[in-house]
PDB file of N, CA and C in Angstrom:
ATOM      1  N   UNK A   1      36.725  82.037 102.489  1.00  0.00           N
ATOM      2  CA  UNK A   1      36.115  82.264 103.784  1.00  0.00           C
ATOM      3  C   UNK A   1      37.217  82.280 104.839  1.00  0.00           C
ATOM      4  N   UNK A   2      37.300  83.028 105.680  1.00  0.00           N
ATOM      5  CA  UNK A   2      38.223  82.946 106.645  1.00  0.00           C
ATOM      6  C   UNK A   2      38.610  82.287 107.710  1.00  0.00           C
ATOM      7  N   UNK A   3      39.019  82.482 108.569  1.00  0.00           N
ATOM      8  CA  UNK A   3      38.979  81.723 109.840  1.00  0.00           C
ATOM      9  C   UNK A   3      38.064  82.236 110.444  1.00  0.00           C
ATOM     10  N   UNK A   4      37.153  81.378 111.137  1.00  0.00           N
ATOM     11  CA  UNK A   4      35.919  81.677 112.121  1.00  0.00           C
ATOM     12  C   UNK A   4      37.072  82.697 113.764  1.00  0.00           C
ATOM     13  N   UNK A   5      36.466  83.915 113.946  1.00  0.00           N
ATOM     14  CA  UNK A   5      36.873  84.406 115.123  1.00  0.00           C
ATOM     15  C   UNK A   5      37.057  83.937 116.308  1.00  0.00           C
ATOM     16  N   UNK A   6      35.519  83.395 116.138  1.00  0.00           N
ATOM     17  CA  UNK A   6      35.500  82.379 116.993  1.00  0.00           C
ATOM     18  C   UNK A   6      36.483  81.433 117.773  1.00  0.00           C
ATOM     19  N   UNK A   7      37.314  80.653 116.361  1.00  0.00           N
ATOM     20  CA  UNK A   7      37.515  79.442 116.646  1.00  0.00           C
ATOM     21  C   UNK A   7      39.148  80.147 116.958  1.00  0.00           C
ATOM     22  N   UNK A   8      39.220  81.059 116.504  1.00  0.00           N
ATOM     23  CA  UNK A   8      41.168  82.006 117.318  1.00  0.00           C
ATOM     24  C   UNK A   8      40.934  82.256 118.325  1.00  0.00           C
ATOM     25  N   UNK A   9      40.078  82.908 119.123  1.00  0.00           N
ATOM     26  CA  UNK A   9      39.917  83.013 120.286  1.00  0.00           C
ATOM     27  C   UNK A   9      40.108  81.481 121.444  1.00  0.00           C
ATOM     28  N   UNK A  10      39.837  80.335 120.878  1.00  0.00           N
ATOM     29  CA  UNK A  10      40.226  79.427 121.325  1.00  0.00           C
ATOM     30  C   UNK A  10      41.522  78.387 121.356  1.00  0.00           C
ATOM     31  N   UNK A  11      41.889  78.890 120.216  1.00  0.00           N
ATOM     32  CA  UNK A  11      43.248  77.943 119.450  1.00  0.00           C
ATOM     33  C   UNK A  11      44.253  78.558 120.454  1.00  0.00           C
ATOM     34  N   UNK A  12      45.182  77.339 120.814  1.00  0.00           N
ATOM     35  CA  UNK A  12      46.399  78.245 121.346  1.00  0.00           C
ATOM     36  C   UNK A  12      48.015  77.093 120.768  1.00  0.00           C
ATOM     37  N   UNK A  13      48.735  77.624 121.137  1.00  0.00           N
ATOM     38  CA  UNK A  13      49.945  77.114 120.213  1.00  0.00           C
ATOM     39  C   UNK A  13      49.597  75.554 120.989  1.00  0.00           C
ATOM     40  N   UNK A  14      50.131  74.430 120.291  1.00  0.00           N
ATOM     41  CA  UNK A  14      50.367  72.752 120.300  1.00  0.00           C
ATOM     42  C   UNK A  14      51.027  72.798 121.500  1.00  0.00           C
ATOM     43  N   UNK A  15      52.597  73.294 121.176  1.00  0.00           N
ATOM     44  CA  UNK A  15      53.640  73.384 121.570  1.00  0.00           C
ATOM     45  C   UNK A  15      53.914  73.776 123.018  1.00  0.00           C
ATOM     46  N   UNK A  16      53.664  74.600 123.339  1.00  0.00           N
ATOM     47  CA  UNK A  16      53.575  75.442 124.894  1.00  0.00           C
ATOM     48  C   UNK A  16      52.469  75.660 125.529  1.00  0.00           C
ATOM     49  N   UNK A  17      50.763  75.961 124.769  1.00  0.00           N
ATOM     50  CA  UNK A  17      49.727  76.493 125.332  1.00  0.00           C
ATOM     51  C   UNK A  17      49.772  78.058 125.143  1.00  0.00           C
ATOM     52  N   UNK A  18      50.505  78.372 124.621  1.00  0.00           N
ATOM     53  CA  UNK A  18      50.205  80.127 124.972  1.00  0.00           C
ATOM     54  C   UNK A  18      48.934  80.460 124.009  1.00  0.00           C
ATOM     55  N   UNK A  19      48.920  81.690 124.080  1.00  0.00           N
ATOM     56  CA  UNK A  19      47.668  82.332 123.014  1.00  0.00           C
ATOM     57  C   UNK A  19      48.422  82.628 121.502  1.00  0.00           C
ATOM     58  N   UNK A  20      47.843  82.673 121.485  1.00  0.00           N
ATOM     59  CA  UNK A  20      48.338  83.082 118.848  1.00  0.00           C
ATOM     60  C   UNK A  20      47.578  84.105 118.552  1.00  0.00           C
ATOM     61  N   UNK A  21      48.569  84.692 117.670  1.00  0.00           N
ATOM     62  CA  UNK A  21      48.207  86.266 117.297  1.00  0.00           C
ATOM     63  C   UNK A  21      47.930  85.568 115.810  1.00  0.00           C
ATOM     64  N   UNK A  22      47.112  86.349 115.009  1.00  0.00           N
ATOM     65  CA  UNK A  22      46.721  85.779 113.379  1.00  0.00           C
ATOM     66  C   UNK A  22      47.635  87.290 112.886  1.00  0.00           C
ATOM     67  N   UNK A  23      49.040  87.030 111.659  1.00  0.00           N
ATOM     68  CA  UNK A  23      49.812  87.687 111.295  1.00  0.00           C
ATOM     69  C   UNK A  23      49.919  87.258 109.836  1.00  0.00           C
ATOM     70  N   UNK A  24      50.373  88.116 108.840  1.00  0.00           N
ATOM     71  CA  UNK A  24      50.486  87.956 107.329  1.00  0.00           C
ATOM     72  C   UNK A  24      51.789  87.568 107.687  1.00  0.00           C
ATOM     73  N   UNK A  25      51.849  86.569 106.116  1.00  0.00           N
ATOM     74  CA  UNK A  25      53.478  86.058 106.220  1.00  0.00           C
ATOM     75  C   UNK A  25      54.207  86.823 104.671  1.00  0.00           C
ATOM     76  N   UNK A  26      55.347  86.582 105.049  1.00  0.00           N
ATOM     77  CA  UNK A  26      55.950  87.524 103.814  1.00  0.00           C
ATOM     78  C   UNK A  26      55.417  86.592 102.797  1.00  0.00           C
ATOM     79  N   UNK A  27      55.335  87.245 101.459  1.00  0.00           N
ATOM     80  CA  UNK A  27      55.564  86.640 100.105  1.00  0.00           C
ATOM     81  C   UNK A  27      56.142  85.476 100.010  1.00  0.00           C
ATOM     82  N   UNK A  28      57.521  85.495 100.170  1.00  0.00           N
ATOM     83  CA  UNK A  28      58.194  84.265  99.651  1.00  0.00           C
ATOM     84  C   UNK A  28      57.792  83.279 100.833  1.00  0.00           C
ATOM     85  N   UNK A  29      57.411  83.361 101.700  1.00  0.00           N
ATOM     86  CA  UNK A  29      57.242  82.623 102.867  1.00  0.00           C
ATOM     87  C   UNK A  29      55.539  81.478 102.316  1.00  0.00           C
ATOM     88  N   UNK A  30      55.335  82.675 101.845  1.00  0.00           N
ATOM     89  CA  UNK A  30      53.636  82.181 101.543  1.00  0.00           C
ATOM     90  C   UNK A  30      54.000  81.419 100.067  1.00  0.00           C
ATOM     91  N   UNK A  31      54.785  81.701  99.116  1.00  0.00           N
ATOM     92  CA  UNK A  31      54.958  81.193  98.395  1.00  0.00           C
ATOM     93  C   UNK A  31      55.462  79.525  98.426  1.00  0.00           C
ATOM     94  N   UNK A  32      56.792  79.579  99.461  1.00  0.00           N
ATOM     95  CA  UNK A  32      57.124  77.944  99.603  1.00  0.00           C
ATOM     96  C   UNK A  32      56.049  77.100 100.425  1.00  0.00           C
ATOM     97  N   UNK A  33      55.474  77.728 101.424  1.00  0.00           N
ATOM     98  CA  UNK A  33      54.110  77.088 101.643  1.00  0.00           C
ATOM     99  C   UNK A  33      53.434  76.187 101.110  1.00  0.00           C
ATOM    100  N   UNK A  34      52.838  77.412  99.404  1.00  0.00           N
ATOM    101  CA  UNK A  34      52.191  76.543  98.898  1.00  0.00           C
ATOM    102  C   UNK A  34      52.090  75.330  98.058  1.00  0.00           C
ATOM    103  N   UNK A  35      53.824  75.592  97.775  1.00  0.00           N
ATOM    104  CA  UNK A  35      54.114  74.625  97.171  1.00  0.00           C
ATOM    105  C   UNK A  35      54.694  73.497  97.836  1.00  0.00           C
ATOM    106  N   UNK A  36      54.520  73.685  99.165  1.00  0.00           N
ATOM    107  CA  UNK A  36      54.675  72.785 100.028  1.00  0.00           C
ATOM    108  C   UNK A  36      53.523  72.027  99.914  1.00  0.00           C
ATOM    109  N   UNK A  37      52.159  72.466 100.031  1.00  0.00           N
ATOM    110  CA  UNK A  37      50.937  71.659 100.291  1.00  0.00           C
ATOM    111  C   UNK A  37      50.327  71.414  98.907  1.00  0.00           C
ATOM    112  N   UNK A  38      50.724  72.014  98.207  1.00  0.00           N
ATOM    113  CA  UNK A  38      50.203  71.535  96.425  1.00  0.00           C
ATOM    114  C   UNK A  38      49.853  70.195  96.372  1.00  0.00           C
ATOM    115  N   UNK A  39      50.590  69.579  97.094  1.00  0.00           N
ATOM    116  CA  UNK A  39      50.077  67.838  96.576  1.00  0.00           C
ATOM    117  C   UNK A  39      49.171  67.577  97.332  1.00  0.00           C
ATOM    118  N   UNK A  40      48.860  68.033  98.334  1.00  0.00           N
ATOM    119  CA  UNK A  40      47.485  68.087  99.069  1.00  0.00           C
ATOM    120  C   UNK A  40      45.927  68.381  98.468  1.00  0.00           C
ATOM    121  N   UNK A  41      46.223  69.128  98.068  1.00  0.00           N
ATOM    122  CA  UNK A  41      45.320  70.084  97.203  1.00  0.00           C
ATOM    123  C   UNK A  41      45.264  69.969  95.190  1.00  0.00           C
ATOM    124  N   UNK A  42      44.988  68.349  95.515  1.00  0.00           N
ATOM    125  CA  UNK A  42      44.854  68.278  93.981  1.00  0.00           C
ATOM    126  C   UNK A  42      44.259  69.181  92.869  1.00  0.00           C
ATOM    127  N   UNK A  43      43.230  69.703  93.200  1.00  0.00           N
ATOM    128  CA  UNK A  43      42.317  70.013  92.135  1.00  0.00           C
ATOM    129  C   UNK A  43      42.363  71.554  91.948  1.00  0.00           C
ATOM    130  N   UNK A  44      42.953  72.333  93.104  1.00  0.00           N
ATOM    131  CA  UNK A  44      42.864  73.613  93.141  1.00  0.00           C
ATOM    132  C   UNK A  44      44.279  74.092  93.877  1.00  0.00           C
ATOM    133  N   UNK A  45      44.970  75.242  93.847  1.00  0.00           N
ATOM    134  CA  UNK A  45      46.276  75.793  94.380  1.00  0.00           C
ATOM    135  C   UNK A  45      45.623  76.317  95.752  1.00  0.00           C
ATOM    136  N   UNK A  46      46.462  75.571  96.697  1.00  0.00           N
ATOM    137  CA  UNK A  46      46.263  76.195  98.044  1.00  0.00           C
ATOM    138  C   UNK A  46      46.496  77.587  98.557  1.00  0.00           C
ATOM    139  N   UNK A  47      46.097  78.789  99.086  1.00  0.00           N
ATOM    140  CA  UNK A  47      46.017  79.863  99.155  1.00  0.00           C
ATOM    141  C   UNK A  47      46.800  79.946 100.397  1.00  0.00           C
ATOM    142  N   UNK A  48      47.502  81.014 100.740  1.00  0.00           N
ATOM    143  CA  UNK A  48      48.610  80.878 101.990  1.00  0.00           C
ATOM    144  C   UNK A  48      48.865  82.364 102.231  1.00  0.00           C
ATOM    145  N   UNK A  49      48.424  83.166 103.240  1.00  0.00           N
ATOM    146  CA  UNK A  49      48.681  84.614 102.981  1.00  0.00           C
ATOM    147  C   UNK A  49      48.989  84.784 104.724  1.00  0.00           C
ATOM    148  N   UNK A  50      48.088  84.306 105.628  1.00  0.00           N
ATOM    149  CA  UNK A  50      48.330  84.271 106.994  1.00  0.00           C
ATOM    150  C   UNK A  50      49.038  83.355 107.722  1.00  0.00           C
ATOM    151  N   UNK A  51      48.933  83.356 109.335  1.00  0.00           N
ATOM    152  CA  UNK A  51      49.663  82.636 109.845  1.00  0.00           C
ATOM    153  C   UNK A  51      49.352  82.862 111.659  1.00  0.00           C
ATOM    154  N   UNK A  52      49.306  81.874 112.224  1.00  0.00           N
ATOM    155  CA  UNK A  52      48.605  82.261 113.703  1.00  0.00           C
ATOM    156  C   UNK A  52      50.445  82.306 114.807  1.00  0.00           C
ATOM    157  N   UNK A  53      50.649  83.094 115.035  1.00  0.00           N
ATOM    158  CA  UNK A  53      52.294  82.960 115.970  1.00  0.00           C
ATOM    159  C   UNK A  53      51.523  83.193 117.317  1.00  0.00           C
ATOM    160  N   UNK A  54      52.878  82.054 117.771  1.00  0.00           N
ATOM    161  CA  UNK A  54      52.761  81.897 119.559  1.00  0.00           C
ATOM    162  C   UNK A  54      53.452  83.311 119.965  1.00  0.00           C
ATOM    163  N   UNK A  55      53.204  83.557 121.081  1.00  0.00           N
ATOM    164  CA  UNK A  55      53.313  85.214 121.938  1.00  0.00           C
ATOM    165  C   UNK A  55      54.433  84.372 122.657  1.00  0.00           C
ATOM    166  N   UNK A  56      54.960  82.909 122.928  1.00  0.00           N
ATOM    167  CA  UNK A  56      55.343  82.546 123.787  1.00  0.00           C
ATOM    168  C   UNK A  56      56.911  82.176 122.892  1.00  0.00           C
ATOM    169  N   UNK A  57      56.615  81.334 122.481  1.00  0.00           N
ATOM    170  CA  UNK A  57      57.609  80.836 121.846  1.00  0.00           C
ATOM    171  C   UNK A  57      57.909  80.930 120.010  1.00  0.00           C
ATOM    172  N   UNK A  58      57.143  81.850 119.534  1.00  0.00           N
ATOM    173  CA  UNK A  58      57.334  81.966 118.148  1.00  0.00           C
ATOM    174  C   UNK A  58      57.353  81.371 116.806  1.00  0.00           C
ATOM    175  N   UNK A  59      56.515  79.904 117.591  1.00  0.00           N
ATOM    176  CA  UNK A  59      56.346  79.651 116.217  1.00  0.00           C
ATOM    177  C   UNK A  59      55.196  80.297 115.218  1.00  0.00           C
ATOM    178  N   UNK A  60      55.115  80.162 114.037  1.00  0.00           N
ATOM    179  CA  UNK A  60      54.003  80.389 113.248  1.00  0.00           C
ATOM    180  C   UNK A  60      53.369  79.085 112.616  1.00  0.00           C
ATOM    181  N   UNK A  61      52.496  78.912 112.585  1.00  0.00           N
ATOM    182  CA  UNK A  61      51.370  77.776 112.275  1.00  0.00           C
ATOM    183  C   UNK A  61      50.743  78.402 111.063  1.00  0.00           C
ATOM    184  N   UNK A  62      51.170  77.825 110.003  1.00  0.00           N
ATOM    185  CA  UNK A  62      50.534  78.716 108.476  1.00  0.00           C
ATOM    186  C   UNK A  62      48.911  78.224 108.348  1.00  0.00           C
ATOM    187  N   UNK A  63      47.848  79.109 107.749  1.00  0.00           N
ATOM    188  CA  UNK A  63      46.850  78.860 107.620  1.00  0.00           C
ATOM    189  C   UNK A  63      46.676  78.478 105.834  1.00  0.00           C
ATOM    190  N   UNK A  64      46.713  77.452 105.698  1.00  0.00           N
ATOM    191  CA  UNK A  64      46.250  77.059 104.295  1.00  0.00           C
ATOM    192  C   UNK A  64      45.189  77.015 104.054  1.00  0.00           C
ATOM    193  N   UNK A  65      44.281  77.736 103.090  1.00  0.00           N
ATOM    194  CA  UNK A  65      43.058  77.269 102.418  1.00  0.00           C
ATOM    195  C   UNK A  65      42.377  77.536 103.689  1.00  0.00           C
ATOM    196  N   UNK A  66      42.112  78.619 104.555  1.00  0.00           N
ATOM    197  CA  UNK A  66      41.662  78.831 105.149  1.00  0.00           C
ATOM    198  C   UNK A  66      41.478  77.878 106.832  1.00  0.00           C
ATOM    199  N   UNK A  67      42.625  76.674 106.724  1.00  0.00           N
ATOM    200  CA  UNK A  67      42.246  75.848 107.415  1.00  0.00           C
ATOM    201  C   UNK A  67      43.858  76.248 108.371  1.00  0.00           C
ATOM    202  N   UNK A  68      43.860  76.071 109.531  1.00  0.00           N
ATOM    203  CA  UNK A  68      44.959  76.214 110.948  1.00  0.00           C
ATOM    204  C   UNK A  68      45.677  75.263 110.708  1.00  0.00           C
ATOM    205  N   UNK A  69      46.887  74.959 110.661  1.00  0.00           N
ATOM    206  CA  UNK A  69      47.407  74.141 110.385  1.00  0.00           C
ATOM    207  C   UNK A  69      48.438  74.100 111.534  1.00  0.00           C
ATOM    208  N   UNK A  70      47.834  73.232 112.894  1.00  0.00           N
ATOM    209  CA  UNK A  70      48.027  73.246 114.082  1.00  0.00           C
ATOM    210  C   UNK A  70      49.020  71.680 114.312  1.00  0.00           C
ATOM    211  N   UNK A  71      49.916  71.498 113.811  1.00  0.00           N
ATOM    212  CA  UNK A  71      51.178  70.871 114.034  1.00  0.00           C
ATOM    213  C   UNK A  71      52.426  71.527 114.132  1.00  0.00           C
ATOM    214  N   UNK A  72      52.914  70.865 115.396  1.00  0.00           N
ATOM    215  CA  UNK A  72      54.404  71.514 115.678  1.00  0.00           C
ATOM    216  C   UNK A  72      55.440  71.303 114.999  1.00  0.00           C
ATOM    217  N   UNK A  73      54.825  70.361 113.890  1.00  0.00           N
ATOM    218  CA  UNK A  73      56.260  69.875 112.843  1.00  0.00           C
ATOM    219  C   UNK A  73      56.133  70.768 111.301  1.00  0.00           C
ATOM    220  N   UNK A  74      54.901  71.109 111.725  1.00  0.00           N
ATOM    221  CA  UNK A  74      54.579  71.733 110.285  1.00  0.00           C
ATOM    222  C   UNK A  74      54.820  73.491 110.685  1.00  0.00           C
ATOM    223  N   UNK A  75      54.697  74.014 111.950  1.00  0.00           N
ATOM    224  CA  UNK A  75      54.968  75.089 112.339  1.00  0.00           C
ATOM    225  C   UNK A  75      56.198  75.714 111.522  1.00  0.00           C
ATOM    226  N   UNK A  76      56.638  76.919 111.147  1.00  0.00           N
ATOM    227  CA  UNK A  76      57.200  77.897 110.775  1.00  0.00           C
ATOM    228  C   UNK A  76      58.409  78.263 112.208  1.00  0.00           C
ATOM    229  N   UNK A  77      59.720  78.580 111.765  1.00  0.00           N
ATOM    230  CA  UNK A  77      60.751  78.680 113.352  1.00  0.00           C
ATOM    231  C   UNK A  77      60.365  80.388 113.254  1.00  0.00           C
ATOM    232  N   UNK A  78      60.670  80.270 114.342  1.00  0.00           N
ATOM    233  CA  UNK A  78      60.830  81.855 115.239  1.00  0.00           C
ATOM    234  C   UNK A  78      61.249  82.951 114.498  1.00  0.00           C
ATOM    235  N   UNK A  79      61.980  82.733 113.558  1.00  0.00           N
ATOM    236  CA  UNK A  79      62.571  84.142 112.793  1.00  0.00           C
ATOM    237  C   UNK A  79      61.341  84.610 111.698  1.00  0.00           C
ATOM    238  N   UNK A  80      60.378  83.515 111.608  1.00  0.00           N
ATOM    239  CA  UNK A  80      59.253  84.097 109.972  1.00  0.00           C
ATOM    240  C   UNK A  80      58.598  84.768 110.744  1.00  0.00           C
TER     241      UNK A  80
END
């Protein structure tokens, strides 16, 4: 299931306040992701294909398992 439209239209970066664009992340990007959050996700492999980026300052905020993953420490730097 995706992200509710809804709920992007409201989200805006932690970090600055700006607005977030919802963007695919490369392969390998989505790949260390998930094996980033694997231990999270005991029972099933976390799915990682998108990503919400600030218009302002560039970070990307990966969406795991369909869920925003709205920390500035967990954010993605400016170049993904």
């Amino acid at each position: 299931m995706p992200v509710d439209p809804q709920l992007l239209e409201i989200l805006v970066c932690p970090a600055c306040k700006t607005d977030l664009e919802l963007v695919q992340l490369p392969q390998a990007t989505a790949s260390t992701l998930v094996e980033r959050y694997r231990e999270k996700f005991r029972d099933e492999t976390p799915e990682v294909h998108e990503g919400l980026r600030c218009s302002a300052c560039r970070r990307t905020y990966p969406i795991v398992s369909d869920i925003p993953v709205m920390l500035v420490d967990e954010a993605l730097p400016a170049e993904v």
